[in-house]
C-alpha atoms as a PDB file:
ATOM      1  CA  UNK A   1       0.000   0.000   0.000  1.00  0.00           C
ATOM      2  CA  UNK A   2       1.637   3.052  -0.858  1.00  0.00           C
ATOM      3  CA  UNK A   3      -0.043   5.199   1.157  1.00  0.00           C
ATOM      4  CA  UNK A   4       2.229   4.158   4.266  1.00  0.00           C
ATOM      5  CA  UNK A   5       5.684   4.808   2.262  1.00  0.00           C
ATOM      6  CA  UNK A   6       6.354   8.273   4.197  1.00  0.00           C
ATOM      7  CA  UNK A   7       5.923   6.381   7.292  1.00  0.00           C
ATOM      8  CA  UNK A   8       8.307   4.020   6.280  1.00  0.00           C
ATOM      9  CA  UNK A   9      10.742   6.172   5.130  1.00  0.00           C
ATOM     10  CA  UNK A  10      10.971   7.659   8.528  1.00  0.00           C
ATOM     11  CA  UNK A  11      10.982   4.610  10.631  1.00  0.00           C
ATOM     12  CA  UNK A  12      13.954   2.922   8.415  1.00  0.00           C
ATOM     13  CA  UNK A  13      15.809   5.961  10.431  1.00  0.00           C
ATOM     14  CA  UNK A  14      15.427   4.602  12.890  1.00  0.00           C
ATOM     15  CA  UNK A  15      17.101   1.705  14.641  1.00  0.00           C
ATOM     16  CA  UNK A  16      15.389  -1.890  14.969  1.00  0.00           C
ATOM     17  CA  UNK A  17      14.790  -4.017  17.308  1.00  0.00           C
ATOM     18  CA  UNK A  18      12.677  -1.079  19.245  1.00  0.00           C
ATOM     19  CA  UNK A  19       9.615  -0.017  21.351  1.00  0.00           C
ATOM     20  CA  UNK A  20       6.834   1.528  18.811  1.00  0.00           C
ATOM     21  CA  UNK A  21       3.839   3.098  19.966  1.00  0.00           C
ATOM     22  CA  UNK A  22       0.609   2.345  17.857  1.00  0.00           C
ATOM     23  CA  UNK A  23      -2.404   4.338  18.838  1.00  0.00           C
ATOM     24  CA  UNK A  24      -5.858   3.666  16.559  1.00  0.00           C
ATOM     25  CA  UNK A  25      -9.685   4.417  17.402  1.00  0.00           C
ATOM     26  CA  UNK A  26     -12.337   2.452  16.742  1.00  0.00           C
ATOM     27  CA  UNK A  27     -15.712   2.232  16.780  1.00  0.00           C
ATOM     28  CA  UNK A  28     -17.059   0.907  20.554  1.00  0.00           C
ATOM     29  CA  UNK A  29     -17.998  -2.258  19.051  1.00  0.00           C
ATOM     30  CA  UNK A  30     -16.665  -5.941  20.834  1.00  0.00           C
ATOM     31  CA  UNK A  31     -15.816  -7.197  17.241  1.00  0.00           C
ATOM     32  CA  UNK A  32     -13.549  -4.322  16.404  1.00  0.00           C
ATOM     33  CA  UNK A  33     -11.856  -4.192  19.686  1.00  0.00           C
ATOM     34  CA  UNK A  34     -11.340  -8.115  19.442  1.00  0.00           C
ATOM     35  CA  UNK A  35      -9.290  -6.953  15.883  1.00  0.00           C
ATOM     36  CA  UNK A  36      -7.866  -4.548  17.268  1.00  0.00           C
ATOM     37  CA  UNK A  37      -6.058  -6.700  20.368  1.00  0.00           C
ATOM     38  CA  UNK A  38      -5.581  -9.217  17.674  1.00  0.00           C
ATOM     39  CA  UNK A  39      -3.009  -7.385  15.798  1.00  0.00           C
ATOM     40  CA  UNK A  40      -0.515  -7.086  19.356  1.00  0.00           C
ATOM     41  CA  UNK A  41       1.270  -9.992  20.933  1.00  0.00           C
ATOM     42  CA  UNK A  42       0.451 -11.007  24.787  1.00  0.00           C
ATOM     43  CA  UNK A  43       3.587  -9.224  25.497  1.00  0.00           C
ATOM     44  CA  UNK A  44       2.396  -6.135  24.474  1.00  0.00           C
ATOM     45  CA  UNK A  45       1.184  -3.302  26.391  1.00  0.00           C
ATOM     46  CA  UNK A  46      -2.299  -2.434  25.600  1.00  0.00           C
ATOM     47  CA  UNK A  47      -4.552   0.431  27.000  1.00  0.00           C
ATOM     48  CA  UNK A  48      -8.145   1.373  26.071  1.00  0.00           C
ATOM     49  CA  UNK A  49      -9.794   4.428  26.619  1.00  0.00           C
ATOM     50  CA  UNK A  50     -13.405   5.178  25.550  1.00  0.00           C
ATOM     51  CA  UNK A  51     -14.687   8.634  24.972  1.00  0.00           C
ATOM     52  CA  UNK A  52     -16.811  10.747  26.828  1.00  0.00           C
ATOM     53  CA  UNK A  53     -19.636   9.702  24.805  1.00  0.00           C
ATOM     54  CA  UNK A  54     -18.821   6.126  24.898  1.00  0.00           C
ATOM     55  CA  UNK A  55     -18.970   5.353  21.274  1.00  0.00           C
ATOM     56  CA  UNK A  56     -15.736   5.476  20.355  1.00  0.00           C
ATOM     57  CA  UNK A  57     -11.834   3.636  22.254  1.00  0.00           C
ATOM     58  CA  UNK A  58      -8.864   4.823  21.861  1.00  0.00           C
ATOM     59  CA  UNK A  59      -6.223   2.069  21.355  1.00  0.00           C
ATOM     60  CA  UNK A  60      -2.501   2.458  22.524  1.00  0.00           C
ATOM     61  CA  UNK A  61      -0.570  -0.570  22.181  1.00  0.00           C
ATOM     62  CA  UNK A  62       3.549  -0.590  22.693  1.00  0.00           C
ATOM     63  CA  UNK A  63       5.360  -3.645  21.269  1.00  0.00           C
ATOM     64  CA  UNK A  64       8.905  -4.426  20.206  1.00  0.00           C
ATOM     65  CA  UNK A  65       9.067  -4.452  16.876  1.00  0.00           C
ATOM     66  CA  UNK A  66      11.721  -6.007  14.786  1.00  0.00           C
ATOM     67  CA  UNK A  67      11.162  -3.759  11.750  1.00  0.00           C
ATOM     68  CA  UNK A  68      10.331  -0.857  10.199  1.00  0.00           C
ATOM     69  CA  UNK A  69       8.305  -3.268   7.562  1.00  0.00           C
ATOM     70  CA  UNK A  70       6.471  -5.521  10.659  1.00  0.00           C
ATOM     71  CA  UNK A  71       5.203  -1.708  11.885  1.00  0.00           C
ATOM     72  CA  UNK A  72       3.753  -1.471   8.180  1.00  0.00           C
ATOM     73  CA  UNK A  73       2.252  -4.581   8.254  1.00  0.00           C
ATOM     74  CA  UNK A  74       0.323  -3.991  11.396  1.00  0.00           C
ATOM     75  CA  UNK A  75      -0.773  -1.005  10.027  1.00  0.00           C
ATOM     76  CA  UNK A  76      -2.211  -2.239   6.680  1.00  0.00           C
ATOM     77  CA  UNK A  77      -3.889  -5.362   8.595  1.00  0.00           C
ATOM     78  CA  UNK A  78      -5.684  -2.710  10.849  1.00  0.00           C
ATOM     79  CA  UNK A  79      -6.704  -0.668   7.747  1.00  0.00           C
ATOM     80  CA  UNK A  80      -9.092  -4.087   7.240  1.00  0.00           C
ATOM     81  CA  UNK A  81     -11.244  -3.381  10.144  1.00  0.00           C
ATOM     82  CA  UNK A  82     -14.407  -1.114   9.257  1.00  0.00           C
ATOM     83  CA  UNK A  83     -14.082   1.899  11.140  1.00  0.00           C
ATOM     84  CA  UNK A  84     -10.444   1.825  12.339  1.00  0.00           C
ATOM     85  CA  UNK A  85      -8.742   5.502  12.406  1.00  0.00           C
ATOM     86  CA  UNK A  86      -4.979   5.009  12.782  1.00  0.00           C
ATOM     87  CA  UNK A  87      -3.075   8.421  14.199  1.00  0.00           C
END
């Protein structure tokens, strides 16, 4: 997708192995918040916030990533999920 090569560009800067912050929102919705988790390993630290209103979580989720192309790929498997907003 080349809509995420800027992104790259900047993280291959960067040195790898390293912490990356992810932070998304979605939709309050079980289904998308079960996506969501599923794209983050059980060693990675995940926090949910929902809005004032309720309808929408904010997602921040630190993992070690390897790559600048593994943070890419998490990004472009969250792009699947109806709704998603990636910041």
């Amino acid at each position: 997708m080349g809509n995420f090569d800027n992104l790259k560009a900047q993280l291959e800067q960067q040195e790898w192995p390293n912490v990356y912050l992810f932070k998304f929102i979605v939709p309050n919705d079980n289904q998308r918040l079960a996506q969501v988790s599923a794209l983050f390993d059980a060693n990675s630290e995940v926090v949910f916030h929902e809005s004032q209103t309720g309808k929408y979580v904010s997602v921040s989720a630190k993992e070690v990533m390897l790559s600048a192309q593994t943070i890419i790929d998490v990004y472009e498997r969250a792009a699947q999920i109806p709704g998603i907003i990636s910041l």
